[in-house]
C-alpha atoms as a PDB file:
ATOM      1  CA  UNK A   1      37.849  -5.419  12.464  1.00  0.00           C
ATOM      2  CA  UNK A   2      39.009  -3.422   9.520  1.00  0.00           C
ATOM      3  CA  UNK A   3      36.518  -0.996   7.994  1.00  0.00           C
ATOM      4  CA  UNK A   4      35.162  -2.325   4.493  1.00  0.00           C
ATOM      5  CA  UNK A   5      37.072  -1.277   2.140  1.00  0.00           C
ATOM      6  CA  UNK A   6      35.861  -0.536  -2.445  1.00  0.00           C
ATOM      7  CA  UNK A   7      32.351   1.059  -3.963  1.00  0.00           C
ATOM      8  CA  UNK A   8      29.045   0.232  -1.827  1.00  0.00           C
ATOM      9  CA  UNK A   9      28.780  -3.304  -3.638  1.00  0.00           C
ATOM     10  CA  UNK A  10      32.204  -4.509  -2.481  1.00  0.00           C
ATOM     11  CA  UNK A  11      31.506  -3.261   0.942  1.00  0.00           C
ATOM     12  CA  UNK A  12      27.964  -5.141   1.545  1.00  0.00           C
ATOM     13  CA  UNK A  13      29.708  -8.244   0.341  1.00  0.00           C
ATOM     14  CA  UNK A  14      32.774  -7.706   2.910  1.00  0.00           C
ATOM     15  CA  UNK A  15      29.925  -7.297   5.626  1.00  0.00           C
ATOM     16  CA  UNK A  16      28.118 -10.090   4.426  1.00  0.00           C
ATOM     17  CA  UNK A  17      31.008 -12.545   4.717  1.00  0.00           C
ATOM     18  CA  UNK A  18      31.674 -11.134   8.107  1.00  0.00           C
ATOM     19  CA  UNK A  19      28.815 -11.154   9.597  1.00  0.00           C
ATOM     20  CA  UNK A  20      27.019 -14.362   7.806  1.00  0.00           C
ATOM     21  CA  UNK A  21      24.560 -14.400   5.073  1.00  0.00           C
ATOM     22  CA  UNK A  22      21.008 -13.994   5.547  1.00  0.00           C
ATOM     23  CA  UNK A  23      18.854 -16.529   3.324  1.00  0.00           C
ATOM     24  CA  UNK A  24      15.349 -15.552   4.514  1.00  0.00           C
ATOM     25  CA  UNK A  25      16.266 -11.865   2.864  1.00  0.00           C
ATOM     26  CA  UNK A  26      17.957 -11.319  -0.175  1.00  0.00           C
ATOM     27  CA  UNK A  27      18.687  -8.056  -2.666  1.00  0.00           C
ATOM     28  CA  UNK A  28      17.792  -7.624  -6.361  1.00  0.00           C
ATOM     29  CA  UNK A  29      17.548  -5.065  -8.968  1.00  0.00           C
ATOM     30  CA  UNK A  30      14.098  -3.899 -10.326  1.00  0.00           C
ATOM     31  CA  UNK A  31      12.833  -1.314 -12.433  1.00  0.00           C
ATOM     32  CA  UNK A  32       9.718   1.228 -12.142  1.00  0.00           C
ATOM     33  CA  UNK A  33       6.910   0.250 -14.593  1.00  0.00           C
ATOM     34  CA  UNK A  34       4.601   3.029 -13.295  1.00  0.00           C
ATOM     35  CA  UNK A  35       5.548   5.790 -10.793  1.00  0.00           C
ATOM     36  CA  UNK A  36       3.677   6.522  -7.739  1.00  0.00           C
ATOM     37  CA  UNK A  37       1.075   6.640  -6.073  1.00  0.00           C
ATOM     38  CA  UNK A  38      -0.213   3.424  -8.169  1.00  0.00           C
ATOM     39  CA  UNK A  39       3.632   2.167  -8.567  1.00  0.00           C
ATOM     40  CA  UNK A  40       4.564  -0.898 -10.207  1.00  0.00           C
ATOM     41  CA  UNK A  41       7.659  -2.252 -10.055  1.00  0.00           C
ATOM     42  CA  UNK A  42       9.299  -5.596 -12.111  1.00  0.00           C
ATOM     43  CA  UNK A  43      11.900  -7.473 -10.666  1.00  0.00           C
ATOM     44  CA  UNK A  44      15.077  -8.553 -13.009  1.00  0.00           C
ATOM     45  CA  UNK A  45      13.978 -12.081 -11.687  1.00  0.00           C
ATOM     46  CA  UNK A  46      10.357 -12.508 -12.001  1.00  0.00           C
ATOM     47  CA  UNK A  47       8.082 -11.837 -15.460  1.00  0.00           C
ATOM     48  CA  UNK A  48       5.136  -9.866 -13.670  1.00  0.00           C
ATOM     49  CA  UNK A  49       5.161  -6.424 -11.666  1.00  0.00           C
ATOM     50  CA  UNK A  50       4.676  -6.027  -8.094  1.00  0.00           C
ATOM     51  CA  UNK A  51       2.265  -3.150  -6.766  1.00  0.00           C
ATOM     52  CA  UNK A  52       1.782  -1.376  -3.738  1.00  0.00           C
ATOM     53  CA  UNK A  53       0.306  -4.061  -1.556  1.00  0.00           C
ATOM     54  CA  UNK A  54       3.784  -6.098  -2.232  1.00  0.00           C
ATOM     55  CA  UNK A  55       6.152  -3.043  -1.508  1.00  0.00           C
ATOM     56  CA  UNK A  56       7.536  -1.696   1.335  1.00  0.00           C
ATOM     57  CA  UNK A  57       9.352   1.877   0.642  1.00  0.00           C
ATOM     58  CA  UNK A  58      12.106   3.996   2.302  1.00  0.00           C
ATOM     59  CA  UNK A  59      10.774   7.985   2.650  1.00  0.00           C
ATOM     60  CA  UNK A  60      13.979   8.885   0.724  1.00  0.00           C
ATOM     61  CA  UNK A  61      13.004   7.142  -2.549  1.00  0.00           C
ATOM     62  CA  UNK A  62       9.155   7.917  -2.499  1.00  0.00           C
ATOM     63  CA  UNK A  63       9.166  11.716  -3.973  1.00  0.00           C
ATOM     64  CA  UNK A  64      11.694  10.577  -6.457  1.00  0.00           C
ATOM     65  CA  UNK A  65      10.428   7.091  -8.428  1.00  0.00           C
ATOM     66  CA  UNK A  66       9.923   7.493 -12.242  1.00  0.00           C
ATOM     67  CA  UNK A  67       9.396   4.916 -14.968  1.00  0.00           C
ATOM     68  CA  UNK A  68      12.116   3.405 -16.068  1.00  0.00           C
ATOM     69  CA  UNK A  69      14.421   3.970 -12.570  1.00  0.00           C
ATOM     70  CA  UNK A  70      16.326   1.151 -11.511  1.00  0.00           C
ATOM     71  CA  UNK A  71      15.801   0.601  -7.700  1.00  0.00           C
ATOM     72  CA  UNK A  72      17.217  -1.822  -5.379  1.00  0.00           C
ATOM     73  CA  UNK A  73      14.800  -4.235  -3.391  1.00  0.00           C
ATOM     74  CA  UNK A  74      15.144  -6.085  -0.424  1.00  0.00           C
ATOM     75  CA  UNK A  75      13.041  -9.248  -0.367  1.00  0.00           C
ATOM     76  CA  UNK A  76      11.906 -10.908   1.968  1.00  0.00           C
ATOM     77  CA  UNK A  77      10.564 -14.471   0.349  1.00  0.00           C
ATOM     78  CA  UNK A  78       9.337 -16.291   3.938  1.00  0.00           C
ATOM     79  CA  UNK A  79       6.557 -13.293   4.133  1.00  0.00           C
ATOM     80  CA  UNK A  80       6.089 -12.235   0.426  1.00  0.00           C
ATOM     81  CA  UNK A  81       7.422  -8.701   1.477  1.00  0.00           C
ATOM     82  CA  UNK A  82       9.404  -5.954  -1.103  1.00  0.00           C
ATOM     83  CA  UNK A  83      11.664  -3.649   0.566  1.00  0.00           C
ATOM     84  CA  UNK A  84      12.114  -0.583  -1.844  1.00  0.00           C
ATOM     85  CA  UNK A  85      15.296   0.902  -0.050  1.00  0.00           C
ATOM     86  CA  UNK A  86      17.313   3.235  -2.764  1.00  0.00           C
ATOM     87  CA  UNK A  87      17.621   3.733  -6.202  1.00  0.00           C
ATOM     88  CA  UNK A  88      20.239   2.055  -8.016  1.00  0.00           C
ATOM     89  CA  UNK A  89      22.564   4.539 -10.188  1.00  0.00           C
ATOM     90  CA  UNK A  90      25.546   2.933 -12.307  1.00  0.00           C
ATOM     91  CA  UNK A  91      28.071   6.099 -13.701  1.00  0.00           C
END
């Protein structure tokens, strides 16, 4: 196997056709309506926010969440659960 090769998007697609494609779990953008500890966050694809009791969050992003951050969630539609694993910077 050759190691993945571009930016961080271009790798998690190489991985993904590797390894096979997931379709209980799959990864959108969102942005930070309210930061913690009553957080709200809207997904690009849905018209409402999601609090709290819908999110799941990695320890490194918790300290750091401010309106208006883009983040990048993992969801997981089969048990209504929002991973909150990074924040999504474009340069």
């Amino acid at each position: 196997m050759t190691k993945p090769q571009g930016n961080g998007a271009s790798q998690l697609v190489q991985l993904m056709r590797l390894h096979g494609h997931n379709k209980d779990l799959t990864f959108e953008l969102g942005t930070v309506t309210a930061a913690p500890p009553e957080v709200l966050i809207r997904l690009d694809s849905v018209g409402f926010d999601l609090d709290k009791s819908d999110l799941i969050f990695a320890s490194r992003v918790t300290e750091s969440l401010q309106p208006n951050d883009r983040v990048i969630v993992a969801c997981d539609e089969e048990h209504k659960v929002f991973y909150v694993i990074d924040k999504a910077v474009i340069y």
